[in-house]
PDB file of N, CA and C in Angstrom:
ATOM      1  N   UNK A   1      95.861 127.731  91.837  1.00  0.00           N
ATOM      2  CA  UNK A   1      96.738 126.584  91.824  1.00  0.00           C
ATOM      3  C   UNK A   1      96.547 125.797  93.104  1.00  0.00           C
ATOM      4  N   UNK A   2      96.236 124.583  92.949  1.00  0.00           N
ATOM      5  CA  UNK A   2      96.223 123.307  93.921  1.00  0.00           C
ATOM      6  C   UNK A   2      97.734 122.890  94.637  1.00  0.00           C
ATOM      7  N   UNK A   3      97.884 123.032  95.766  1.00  0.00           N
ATOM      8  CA  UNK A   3      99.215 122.272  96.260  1.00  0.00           C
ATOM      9  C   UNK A   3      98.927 121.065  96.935  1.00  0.00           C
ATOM     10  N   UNK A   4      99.885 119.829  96.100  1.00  0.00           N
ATOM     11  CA  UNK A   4      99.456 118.622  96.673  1.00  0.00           C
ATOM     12  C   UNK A   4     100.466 118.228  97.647  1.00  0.00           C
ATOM     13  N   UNK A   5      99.731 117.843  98.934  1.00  0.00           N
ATOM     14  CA  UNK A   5     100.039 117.298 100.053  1.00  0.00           C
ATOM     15  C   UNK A   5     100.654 115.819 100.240  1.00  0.00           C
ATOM     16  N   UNK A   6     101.988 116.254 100.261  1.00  0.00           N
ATOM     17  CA  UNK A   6     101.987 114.705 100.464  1.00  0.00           C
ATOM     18  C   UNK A   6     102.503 113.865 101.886  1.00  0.00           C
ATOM     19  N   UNK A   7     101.748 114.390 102.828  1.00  0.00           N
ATOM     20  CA  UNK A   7     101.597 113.567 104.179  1.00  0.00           C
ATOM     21  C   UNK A   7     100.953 112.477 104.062  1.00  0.00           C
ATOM     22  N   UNK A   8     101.531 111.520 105.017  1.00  0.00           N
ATOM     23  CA  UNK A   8     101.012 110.031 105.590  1.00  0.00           C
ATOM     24  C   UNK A   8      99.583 110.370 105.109  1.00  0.00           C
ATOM     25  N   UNK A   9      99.054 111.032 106.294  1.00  0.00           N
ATOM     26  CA  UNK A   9      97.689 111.561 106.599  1.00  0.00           C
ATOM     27  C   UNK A   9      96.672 111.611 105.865  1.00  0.00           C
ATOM     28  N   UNK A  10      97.297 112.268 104.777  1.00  0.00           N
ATOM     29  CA  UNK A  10      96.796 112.814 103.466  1.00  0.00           C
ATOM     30  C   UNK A  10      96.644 112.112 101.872  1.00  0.00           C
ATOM     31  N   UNK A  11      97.603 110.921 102.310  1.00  0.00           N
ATOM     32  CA  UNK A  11      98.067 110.231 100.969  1.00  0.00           C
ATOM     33  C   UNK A  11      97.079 109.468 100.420  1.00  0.00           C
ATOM     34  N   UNK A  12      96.542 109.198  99.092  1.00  0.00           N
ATOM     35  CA  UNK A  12      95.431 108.320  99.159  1.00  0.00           C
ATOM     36  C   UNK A  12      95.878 106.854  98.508  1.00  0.00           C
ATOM     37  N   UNK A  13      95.247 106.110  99.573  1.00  0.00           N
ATOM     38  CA  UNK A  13      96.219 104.282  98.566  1.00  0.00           C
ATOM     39  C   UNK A  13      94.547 104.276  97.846  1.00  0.00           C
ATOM     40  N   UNK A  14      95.884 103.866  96.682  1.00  0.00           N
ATOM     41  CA  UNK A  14      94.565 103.560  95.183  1.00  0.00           C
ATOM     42  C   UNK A  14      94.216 101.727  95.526  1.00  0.00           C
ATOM     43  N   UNK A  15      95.301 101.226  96.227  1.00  0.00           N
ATOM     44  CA  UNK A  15      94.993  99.885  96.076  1.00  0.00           C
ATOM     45  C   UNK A  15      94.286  99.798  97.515  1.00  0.00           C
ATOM     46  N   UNK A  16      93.615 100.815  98.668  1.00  0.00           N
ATOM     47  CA  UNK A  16      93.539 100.734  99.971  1.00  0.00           C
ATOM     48  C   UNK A  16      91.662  99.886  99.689  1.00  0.00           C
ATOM     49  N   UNK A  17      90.685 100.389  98.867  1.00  0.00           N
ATOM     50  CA  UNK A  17      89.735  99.793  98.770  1.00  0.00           C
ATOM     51  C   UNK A  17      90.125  97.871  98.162  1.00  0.00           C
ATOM     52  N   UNK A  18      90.583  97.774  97.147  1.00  0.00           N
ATOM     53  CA  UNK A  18      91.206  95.938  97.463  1.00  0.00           C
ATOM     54  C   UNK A  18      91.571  95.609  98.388  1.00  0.00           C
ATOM     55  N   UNK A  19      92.732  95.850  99.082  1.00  0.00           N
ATOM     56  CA  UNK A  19      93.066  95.486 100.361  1.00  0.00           C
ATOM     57  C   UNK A  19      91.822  95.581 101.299  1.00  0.00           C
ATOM     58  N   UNK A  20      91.275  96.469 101.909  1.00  0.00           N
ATOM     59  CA  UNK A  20      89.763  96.245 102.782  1.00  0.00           C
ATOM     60  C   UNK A  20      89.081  94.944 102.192  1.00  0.00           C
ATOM     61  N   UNK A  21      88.902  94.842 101.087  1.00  0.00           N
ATOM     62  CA  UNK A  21      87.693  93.893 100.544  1.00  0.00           C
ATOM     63  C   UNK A  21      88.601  92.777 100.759  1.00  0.00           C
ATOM     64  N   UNK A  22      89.935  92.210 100.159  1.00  0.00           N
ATOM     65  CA  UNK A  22      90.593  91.057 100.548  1.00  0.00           C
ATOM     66  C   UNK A  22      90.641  90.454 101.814  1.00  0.00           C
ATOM     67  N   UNK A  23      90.504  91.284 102.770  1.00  0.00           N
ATOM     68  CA  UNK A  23      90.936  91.507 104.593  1.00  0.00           C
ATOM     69  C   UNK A  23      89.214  91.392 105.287  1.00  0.00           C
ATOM     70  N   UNK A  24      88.222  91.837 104.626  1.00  0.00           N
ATOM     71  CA  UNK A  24      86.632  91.130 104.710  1.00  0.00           C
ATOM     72  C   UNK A  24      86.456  90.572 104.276  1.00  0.00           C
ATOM     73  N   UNK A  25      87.015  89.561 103.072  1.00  0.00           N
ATOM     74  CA  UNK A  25      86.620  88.694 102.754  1.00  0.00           C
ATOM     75  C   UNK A  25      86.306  87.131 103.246  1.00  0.00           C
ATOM     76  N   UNK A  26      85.229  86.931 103.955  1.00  0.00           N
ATOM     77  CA  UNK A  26      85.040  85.638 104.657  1.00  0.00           C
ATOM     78  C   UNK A  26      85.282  84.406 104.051  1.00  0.00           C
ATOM     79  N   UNK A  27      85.604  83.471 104.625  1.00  0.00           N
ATOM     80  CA  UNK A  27      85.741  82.185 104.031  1.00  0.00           C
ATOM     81  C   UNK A  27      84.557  81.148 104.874  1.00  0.00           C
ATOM     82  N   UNK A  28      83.897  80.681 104.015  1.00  0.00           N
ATOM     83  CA  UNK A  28      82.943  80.281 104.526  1.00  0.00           C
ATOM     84  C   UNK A  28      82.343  79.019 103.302  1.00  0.00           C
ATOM     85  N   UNK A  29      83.120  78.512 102.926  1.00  0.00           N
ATOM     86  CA  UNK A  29      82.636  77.585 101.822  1.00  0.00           C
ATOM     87  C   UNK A  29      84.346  76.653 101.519  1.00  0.00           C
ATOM     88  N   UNK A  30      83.736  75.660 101.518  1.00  0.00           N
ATOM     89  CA  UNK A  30      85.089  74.267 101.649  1.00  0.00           C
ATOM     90  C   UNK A  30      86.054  75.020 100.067  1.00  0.00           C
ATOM     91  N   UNK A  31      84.739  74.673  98.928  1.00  0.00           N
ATOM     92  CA  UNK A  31      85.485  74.876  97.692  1.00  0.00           C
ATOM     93  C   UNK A  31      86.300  76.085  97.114  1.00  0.00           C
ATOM     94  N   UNK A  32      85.915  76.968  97.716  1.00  0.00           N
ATOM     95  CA  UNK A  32      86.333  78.064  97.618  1.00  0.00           C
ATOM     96  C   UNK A  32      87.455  78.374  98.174  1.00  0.00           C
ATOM     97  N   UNK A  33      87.818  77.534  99.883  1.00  0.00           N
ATOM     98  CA  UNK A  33      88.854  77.523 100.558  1.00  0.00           C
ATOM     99  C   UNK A  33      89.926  76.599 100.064  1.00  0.00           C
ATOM    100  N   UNK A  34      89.707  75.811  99.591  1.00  0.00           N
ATOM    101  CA  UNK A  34      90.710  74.749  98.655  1.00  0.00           C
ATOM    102  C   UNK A  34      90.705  75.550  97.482  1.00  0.00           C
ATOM    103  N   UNK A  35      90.031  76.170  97.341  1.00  0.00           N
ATOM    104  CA  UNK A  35      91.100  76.978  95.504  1.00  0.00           C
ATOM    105  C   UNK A  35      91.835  78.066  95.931  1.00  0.00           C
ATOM    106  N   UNK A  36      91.417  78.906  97.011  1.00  0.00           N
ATOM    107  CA  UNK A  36      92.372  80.405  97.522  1.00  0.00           C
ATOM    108  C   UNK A  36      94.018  79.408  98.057  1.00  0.00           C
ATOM    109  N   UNK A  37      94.119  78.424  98.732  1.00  0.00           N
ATOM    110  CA  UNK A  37      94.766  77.494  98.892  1.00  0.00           C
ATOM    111  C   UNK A  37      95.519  76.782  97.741  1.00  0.00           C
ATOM    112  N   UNK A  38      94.924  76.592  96.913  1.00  0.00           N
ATOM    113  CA  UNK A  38      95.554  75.946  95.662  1.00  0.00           C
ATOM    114  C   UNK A  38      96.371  77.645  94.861  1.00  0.00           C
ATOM    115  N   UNK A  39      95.750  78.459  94.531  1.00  0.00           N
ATOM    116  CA  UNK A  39      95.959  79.403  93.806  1.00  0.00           C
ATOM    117  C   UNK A  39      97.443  80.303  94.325  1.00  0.00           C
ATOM    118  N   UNK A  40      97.291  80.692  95.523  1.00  0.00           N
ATOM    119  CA  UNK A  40      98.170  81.582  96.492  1.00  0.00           C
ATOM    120  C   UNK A  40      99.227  80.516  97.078  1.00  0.00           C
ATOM    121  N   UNK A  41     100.562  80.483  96.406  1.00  0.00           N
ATOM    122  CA  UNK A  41     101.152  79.426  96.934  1.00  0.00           C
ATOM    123  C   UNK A  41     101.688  80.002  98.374  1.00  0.00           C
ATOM    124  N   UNK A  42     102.444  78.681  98.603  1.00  0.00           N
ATOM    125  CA  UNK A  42     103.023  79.017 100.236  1.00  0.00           C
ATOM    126  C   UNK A  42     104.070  79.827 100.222  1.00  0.00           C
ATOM    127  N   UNK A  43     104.700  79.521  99.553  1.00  0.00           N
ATOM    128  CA  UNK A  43     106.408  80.200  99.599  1.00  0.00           C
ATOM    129  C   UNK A  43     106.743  80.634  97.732  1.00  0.00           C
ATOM    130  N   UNK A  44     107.462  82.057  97.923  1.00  0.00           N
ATOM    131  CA  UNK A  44     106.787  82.233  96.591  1.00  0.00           C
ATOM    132  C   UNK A  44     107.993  81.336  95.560  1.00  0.00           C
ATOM    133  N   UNK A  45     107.168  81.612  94.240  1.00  0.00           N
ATOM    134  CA  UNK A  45     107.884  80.436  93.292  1.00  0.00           C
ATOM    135  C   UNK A  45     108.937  81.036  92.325  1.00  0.00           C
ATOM    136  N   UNK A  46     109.566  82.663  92.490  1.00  0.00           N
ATOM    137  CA  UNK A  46     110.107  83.011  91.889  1.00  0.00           C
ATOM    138  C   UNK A  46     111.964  82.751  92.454  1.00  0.00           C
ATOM    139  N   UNK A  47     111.774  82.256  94.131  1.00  0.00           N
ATOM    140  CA  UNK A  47     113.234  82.660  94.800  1.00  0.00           C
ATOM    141  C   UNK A  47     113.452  81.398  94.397  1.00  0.00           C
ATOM    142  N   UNK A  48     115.107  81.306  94.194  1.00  0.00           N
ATOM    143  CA  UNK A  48     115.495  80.190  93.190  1.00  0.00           C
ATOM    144  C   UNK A  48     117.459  80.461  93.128  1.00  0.00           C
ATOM    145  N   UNK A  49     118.221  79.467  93.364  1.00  0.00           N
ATOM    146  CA  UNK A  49     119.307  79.499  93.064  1.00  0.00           C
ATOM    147  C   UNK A  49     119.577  79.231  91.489  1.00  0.00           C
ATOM    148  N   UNK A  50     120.449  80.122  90.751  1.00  0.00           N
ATOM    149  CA  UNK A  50     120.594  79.507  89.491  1.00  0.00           C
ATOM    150  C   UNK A  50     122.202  79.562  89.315  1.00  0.00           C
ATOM    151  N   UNK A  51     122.600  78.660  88.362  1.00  0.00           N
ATOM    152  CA  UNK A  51     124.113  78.742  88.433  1.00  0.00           C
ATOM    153  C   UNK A  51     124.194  78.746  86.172  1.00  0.00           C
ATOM    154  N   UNK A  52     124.940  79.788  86.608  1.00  0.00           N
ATOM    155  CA  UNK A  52     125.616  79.610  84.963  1.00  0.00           C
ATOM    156  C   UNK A  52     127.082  79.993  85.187  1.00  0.00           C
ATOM    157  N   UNK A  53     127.474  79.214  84.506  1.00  0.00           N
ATOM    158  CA  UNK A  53     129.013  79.593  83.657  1.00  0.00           C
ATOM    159  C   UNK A  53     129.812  79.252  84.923  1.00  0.00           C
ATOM    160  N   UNK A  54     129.320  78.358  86.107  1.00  0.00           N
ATOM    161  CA  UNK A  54     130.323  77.951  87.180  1.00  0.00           C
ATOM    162  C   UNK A  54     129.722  78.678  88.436  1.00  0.00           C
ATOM    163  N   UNK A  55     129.012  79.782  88.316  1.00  0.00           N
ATOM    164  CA  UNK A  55     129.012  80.711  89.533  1.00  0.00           C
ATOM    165  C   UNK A  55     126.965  80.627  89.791  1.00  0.00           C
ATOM    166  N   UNK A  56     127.154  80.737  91.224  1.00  0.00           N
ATOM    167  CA  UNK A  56     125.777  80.432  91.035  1.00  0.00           C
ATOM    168  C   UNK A  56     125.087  81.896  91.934  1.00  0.00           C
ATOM    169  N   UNK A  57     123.964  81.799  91.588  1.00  0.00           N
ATOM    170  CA  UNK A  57     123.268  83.173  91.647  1.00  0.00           C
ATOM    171  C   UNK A  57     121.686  83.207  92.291  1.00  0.00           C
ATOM    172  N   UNK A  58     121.473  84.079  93.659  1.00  0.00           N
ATOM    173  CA  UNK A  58     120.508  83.851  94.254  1.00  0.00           C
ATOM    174  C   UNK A  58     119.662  84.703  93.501  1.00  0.00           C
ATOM    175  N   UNK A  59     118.117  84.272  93.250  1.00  0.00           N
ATOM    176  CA  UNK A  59     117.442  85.118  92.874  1.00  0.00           C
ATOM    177  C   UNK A  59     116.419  85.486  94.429  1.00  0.00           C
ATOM    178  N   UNK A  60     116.188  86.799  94.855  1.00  0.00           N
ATOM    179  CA  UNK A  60     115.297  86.670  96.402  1.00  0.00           C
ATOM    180  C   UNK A  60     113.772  86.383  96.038  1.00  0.00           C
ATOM    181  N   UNK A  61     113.258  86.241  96.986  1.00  0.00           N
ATOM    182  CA  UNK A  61     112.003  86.204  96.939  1.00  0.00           C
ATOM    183  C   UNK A  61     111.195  87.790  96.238  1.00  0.00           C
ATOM    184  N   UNK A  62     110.219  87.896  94.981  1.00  0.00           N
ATOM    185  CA  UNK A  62     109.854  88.832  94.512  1.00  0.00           C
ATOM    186  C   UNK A  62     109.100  88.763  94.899  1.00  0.00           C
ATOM    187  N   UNK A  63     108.102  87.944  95.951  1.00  0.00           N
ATOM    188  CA  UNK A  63     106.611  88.091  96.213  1.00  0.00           C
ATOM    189  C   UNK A  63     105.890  88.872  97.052  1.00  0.00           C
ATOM    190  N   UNK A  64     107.105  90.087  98.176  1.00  0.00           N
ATOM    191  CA  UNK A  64     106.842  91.290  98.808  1.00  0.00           C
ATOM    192  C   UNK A  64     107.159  92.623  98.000  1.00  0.00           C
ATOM    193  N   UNK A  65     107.248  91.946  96.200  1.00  0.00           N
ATOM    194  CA  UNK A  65     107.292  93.775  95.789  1.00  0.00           C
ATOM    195  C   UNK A  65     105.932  93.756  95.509  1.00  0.00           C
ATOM    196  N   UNK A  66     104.858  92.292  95.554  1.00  0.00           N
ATOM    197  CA  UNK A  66     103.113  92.669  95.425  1.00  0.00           C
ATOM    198  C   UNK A  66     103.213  93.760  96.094  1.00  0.00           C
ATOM    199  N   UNK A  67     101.927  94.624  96.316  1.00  0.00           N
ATOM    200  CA  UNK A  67     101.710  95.694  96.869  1.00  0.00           C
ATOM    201  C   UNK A  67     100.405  94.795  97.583  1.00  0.00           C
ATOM    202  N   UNK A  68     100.001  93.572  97.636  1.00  0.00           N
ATOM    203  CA  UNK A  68      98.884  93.021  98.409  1.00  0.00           C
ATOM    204  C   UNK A  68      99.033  91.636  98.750  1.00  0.00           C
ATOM    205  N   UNK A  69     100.680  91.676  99.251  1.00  0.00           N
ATOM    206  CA  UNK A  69     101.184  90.290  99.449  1.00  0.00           C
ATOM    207  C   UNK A  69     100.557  90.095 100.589  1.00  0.00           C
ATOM    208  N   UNK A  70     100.726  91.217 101.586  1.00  0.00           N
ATOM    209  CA  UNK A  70     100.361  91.152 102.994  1.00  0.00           C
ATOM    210  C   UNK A  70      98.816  90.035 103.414  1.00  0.00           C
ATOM    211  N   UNK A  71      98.179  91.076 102.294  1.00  0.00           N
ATOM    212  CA  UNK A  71      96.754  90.374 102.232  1.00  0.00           C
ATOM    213  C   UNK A  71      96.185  89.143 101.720  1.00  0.00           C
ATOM    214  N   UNK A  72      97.311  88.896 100.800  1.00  0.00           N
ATOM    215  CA  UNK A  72      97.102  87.234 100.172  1.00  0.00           C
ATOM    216  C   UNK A  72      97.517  86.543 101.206  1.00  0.00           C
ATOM    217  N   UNK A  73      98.476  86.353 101.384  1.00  0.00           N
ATOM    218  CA  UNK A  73      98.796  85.610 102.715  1.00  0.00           C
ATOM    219  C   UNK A  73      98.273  85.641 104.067  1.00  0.00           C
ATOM    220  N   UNK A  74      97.138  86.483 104.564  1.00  0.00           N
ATOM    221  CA  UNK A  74      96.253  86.496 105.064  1.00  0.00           C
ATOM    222  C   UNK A  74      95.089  85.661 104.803  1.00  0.00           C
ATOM    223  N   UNK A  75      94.540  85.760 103.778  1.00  0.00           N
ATOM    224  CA  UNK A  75      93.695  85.165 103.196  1.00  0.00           C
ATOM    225  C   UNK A  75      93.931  83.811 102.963  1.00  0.00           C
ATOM    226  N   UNK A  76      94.894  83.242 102.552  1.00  0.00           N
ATOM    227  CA  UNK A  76      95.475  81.749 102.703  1.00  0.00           C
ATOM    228  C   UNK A  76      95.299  81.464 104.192  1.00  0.00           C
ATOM    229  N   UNK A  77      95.742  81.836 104.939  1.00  0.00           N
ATOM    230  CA  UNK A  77      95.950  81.738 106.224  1.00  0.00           C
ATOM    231  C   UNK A  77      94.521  81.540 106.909  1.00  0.00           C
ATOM    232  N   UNK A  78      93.560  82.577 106.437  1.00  0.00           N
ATOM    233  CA  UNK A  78      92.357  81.881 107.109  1.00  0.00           C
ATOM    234  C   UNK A  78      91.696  80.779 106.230  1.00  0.00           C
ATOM    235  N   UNK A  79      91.948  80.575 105.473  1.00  0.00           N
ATOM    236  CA  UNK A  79      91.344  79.239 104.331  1.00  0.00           C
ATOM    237  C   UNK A  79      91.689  78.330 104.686  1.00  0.00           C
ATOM    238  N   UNK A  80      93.185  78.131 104.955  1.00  0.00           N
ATOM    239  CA  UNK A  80      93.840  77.242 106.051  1.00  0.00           C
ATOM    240  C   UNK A  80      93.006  76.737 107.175  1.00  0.00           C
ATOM    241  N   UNK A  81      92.972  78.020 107.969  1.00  0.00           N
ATOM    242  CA  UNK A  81      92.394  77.856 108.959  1.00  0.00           C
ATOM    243  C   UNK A  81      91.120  77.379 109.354  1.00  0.00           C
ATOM    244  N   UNK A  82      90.155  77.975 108.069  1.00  0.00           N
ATOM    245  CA  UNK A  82      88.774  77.236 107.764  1.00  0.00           C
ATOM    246  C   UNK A  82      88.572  75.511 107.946  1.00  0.00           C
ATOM    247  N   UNK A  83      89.734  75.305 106.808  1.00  0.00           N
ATOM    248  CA  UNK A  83      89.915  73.703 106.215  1.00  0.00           C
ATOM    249  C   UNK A  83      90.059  73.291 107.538  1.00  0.00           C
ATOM    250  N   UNK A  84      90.623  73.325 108.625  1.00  0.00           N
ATOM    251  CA  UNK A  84      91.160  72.640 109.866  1.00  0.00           C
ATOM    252  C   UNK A  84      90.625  73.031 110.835  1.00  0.00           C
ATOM    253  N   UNK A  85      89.574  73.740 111.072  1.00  0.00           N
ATOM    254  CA  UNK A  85      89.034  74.101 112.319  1.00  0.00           C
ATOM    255  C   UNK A  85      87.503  73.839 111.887  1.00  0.00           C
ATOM    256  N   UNK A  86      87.158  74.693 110.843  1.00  0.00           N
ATOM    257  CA  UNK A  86      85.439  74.103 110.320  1.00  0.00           C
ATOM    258  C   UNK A  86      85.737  72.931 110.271  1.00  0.00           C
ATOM    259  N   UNK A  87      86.132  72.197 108.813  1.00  0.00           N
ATOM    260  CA  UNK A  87      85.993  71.172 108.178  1.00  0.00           C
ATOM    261  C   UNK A  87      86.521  70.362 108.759  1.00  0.00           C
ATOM    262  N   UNK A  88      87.799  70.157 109.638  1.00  0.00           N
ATOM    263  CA  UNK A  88      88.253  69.138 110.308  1.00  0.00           C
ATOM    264  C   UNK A  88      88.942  68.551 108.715  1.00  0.00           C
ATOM    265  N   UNK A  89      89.943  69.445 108.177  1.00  0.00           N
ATOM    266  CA  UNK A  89      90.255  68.343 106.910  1.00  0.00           C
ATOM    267  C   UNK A  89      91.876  68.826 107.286  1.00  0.00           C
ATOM    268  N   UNK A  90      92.181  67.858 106.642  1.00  0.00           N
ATOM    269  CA  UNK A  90      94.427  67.416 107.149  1.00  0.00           C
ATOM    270  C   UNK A  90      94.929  68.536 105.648  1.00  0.00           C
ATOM    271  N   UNK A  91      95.496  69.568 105.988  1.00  0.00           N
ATOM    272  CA  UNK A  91      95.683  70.783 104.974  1.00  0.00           C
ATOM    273  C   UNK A  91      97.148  70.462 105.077  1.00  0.00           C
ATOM    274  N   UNK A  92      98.046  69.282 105.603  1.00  0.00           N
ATOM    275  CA  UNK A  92      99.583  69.582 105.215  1.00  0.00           C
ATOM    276  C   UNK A  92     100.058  69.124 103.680  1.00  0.00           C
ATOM    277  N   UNK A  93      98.826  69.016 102.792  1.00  0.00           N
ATOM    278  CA  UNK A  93      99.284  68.796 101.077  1.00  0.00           C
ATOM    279  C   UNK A  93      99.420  70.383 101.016  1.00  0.00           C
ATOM    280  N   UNK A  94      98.802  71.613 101.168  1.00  0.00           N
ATOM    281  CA  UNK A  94      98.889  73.096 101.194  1.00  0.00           C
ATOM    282  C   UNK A  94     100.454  73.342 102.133  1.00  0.00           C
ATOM    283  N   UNK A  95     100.516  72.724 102.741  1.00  0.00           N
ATOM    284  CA  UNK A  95     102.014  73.560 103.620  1.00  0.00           C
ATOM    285  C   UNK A  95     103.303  73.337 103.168  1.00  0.00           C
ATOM    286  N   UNK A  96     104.104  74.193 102.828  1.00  0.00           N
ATOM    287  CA  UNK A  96     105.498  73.479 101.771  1.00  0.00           C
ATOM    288  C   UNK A  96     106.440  72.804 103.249  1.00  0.00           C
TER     289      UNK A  96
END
């Protein structure tokens, strides 16, 4: 019989190979940086006040139960950064 370990140490992330590849992933091409930009919004689109029946109701932001929010927003961030430091192009249509 196998006893499974479940230390930090020991734990294996199934999503840890995506995350590496998202986090190397270079940006190095305009078009490509305007669609990771277009695709990955700024602020996510689910948090939202709604009101029924008189009473109104926050919904929070769901876009930190991703398990690779960390890394999308990384990745925006240097595409961003591409657009305005390579390209010299005005990225505040991308900034909410």
């Amino acid at each position: 019989m196998s006893t499974i370990i479940h230390s930090r140490d020991r734990f294996f992330d199934v999503l840890s190979p995506l995350r590496r590849w998202v986090d190397r992933f270079q940006i190095c091409d305009r078009r490509i940086a305007h669609l990771i930009c277009q695709v990955i919004p700024c602020c996510c689109p689910f948090e939202r006040d709604v009101k029924f029946l008189g009473h109104t109701f926050h919904i929070p932001p769901l876009c930190k139960l991703n398990p690779l929010y960390n890394e999308f927003v990384g990745l925006r961030f240097r595409s961003l950064s591409y657009l305005s430091d390579e390209c010299g192009e005005d990225i505040t249509k991308y900034i909410c």
